[in-house]
C-alpha atoms as a PDB file:
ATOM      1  CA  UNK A   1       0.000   0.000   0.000  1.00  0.00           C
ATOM      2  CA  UNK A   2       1.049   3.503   0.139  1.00  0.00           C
ATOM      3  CA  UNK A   3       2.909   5.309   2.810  1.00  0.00           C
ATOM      4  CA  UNK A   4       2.169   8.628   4.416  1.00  0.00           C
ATOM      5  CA  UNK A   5       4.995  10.347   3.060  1.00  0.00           C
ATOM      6  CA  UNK A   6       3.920  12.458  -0.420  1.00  0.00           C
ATOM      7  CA  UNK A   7       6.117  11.609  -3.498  1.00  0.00           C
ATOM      8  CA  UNK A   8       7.897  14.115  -5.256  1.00  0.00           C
ATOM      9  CA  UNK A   9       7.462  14.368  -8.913  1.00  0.00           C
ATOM     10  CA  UNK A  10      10.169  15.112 -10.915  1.00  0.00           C
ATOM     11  CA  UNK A  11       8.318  16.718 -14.151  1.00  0.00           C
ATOM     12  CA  UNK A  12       9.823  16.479 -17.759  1.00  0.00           C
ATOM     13  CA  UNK A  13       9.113  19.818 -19.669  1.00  0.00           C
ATOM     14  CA  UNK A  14       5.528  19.929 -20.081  1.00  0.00           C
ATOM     15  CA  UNK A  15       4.295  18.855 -23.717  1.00  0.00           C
ATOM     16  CA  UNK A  16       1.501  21.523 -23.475  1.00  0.00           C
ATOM     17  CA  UNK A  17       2.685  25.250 -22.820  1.00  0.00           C
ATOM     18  CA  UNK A  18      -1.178  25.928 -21.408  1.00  0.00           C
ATOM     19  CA  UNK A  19      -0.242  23.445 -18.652  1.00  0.00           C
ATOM     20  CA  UNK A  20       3.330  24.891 -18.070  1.00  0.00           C
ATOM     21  CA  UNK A  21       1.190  28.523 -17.992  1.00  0.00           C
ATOM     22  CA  UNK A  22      -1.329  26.956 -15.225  1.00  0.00           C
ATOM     23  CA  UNK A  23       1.518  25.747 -12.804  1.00  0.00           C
ATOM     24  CA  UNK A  24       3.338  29.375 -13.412  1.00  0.00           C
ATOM     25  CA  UNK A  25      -0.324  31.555 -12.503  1.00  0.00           C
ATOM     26  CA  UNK A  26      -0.938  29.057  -9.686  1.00  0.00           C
ATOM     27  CA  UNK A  27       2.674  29.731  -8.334  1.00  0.00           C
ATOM     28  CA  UNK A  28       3.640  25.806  -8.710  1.00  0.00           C
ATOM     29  CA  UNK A  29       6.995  25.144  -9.588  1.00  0.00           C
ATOM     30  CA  UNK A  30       5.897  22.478 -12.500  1.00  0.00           C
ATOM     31  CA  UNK A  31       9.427  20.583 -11.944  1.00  0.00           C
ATOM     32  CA  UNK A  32       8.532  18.943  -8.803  1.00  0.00           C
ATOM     33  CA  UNK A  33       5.302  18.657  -7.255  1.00  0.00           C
ATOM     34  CA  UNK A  34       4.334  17.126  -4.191  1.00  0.00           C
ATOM     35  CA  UNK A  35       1.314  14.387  -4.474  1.00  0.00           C
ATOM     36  CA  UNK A  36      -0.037  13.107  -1.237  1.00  0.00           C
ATOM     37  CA  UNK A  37      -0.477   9.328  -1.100  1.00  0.00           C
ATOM     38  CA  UNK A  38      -4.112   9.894  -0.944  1.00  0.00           C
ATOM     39  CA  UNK A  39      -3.939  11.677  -3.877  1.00  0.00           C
ATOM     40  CA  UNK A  40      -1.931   8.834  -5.721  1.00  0.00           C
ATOM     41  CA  UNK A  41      -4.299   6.323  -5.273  1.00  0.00           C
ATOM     42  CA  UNK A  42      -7.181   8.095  -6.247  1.00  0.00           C
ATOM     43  CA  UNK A  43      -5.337   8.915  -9.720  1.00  0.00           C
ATOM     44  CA  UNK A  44      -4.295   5.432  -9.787  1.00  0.00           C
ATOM     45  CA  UNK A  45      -8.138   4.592  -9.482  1.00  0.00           C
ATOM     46  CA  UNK A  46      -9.197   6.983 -12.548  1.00  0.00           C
ATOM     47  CA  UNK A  47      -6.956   4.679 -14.295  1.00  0.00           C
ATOM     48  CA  UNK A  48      -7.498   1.632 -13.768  1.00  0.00           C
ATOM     49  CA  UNK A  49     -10.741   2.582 -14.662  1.00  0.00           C
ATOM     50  CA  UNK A  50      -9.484   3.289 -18.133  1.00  0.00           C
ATOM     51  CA  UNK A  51      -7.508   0.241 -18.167  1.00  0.00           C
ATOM     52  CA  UNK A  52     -10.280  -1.858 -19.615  1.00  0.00           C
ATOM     53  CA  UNK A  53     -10.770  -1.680 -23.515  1.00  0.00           C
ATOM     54  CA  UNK A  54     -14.584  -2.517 -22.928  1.00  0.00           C
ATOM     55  CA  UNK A  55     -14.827   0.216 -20.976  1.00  0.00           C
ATOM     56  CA  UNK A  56     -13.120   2.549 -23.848  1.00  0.00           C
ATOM     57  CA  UNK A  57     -15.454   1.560 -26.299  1.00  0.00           C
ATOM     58  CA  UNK A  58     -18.167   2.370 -24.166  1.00  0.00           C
ATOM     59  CA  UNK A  59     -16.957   5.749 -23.691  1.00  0.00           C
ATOM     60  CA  UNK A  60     -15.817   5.875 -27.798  1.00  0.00           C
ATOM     61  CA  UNK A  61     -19.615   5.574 -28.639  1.00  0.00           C
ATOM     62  CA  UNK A  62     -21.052   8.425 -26.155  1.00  0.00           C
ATOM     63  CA  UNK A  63     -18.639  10.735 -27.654  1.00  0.00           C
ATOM     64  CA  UNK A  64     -21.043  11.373 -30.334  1.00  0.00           C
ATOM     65  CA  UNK A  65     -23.885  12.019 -27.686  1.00  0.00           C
ATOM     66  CA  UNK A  66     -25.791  10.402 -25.516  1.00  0.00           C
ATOM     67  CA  UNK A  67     -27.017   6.909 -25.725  1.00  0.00           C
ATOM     68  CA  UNK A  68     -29.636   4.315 -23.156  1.00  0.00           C
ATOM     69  CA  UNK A  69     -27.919   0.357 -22.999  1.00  0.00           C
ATOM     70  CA  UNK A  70     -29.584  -1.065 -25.800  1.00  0.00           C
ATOM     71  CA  UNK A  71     -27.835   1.954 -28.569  1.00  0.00           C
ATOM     72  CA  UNK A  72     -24.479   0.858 -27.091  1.00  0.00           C
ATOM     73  CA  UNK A  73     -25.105  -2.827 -27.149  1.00  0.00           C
ATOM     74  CA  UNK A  74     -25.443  -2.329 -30.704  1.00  0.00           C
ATOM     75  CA  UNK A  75     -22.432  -0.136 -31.743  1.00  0.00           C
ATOM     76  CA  UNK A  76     -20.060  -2.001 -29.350  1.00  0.00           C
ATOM     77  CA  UNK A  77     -21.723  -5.809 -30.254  1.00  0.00           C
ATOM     78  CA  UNK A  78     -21.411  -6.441 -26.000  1.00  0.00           C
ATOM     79  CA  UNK A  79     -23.621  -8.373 -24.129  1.00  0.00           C
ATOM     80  CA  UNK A  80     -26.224  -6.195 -21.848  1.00  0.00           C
ATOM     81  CA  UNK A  81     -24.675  -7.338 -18.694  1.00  0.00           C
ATOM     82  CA  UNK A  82     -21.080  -6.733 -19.994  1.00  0.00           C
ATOM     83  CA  UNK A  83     -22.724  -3.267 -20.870  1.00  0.00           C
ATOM     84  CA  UNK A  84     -24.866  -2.664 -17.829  1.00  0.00           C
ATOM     85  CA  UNK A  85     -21.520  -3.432 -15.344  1.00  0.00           C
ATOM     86  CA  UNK A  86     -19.132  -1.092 -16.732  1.00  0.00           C
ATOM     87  CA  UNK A  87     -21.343   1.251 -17.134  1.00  0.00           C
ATOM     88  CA  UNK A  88     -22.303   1.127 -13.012  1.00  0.00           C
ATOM     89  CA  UNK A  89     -18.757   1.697 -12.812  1.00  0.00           C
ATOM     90  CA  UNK A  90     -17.778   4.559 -15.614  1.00  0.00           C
ATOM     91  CA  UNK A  91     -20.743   6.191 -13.704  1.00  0.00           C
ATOM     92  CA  UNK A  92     -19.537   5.590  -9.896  1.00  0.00           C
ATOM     93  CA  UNK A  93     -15.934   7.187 -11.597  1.00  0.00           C
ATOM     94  CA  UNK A  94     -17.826  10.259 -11.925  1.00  0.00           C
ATOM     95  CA  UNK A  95     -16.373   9.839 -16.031  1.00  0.00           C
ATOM     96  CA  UNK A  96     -20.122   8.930 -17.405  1.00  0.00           C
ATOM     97  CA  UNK A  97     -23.670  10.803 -16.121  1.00  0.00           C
ATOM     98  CA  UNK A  98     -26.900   8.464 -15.882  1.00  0.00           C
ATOM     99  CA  UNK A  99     -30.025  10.417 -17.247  1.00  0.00           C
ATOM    100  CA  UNK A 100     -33.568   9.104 -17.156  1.00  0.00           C
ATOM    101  CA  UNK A 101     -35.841   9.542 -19.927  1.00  0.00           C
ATOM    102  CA  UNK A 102     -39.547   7.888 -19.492  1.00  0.00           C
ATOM    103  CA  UNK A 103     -38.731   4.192 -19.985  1.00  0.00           C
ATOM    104  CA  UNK A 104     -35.240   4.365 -21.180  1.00  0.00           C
ATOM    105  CA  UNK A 105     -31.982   5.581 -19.127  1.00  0.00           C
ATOM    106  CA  UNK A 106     -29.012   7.582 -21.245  1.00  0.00           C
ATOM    107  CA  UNK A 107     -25.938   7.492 -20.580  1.00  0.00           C
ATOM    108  CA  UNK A 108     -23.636  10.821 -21.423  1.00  0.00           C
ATOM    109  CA  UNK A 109     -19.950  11.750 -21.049  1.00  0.00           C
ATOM    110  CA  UNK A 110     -19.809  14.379 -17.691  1.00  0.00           C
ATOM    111  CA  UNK A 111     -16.210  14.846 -17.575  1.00  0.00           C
ATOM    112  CA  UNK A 112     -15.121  15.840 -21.299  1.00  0.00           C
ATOM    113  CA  UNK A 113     -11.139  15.604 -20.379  1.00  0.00           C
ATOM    114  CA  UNK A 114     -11.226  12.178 -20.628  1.00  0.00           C
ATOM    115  CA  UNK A 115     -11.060  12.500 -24.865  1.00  0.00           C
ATOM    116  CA  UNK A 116      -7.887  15.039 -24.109  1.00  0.00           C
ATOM    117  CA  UNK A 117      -6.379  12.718 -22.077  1.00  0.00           C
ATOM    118  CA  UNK A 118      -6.590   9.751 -24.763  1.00  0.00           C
ATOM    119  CA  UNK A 119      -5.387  12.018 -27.320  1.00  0.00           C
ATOM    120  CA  UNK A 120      -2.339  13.046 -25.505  1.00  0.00           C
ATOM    121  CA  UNK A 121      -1.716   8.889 -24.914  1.00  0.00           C
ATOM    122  CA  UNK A 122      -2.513   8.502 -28.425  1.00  0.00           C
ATOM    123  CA  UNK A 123      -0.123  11.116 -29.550  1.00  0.00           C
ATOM    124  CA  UNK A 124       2.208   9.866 -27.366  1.00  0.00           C
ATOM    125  CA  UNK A 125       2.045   6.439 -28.597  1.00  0.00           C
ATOM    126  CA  UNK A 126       1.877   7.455 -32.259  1.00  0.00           C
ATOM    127  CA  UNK A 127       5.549   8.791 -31.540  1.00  0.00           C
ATOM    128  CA  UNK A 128       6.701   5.682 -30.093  1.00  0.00           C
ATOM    129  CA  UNK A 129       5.365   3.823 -33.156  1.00  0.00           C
ATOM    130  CA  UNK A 130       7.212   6.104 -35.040  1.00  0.00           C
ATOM    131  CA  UNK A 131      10.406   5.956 -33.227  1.00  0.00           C
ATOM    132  CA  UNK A 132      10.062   2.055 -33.389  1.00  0.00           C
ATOM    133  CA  UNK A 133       9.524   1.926 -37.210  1.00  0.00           C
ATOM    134  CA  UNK A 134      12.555   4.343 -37.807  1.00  0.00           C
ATOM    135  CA  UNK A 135      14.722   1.445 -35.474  1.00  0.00           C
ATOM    136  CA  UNK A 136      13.514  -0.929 -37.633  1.00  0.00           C
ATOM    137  CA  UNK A 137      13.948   0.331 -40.600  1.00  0.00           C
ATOM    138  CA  UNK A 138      17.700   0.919 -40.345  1.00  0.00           C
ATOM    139  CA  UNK A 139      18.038  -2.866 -39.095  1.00  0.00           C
ATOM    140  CA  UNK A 140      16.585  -3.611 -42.791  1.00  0.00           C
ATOM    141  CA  UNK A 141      19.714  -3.099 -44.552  1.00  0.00           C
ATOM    142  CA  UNK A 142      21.305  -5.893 -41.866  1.00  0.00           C
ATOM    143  CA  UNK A 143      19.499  -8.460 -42.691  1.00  0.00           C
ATOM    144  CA  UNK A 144      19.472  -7.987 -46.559  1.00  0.00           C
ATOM    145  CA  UNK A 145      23.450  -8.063 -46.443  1.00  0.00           C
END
């Protein structure tokens, strides 16, 4: 588990410069912040939230809007219990809002910085793809010789 001491980050140069101009304004010295433990876990929780890829394409298909169980059953081709359980727990994460309309329930993105987040991993691992096919493409002239 964790201990009661708070962790010291030591920050790369942030990738975004609005970030780097948040940390300035709030009078944070971006290169090292201090995280309490309690802190840590509860970012470690938002995660492993988004460590599922069921749970992705859930949140994928309410990007366009909201939708009630049976409209994502269709577009991600999951069972309704597969559904109706990450959904419960997208919605106790606070990451998806539950909205009843007569007979049906919807189901809506409340916290839009979820779609930043993925794009910055996304970017992030489009780079590393990169970097990786550059590595292998000057190990190509190795094996034809």
């Amino acid at each position: 588990m964790f201990s009661n001491r708070a962790v010291t980050v030591v920050a790369e140069p942030p990738l975004d410069q609005s970030v780097s101009s948040a940390f300035l304004e709030s009078g944070v010295d971006s290169s090292r912040i201090n995280i309490p433990p309690a802190a840590l876990a509860r970012i470690a929780d938002y995660f492993k939230v988004l460590s599922e890829v069921s749970r992705l394409q859930i949140l994928c298909t309410l990007k366009s809007g909201p939708k009630n169980v049976s409209q994502i059953i269709d577009l991600t081709e999951m069972g309704q219990a597969n559904v109706s359980k990450h959904l419960k727990l997208l919605t106790q994460a606070g990451m998806v809002g539950r909205h009843p309309q007569g007979v049906s329930v919807y189901y809506q993105i409340s916290d839009p910085t979820l779609f930043r987040l993925c794009d910055l991993v996304c970017e992030q691992l489009s780079i590393q793809l990169q970097e990786r096919t550059e590595e292998l493409q000057q190990l190509a002239p190795l094996k034809e010789g």
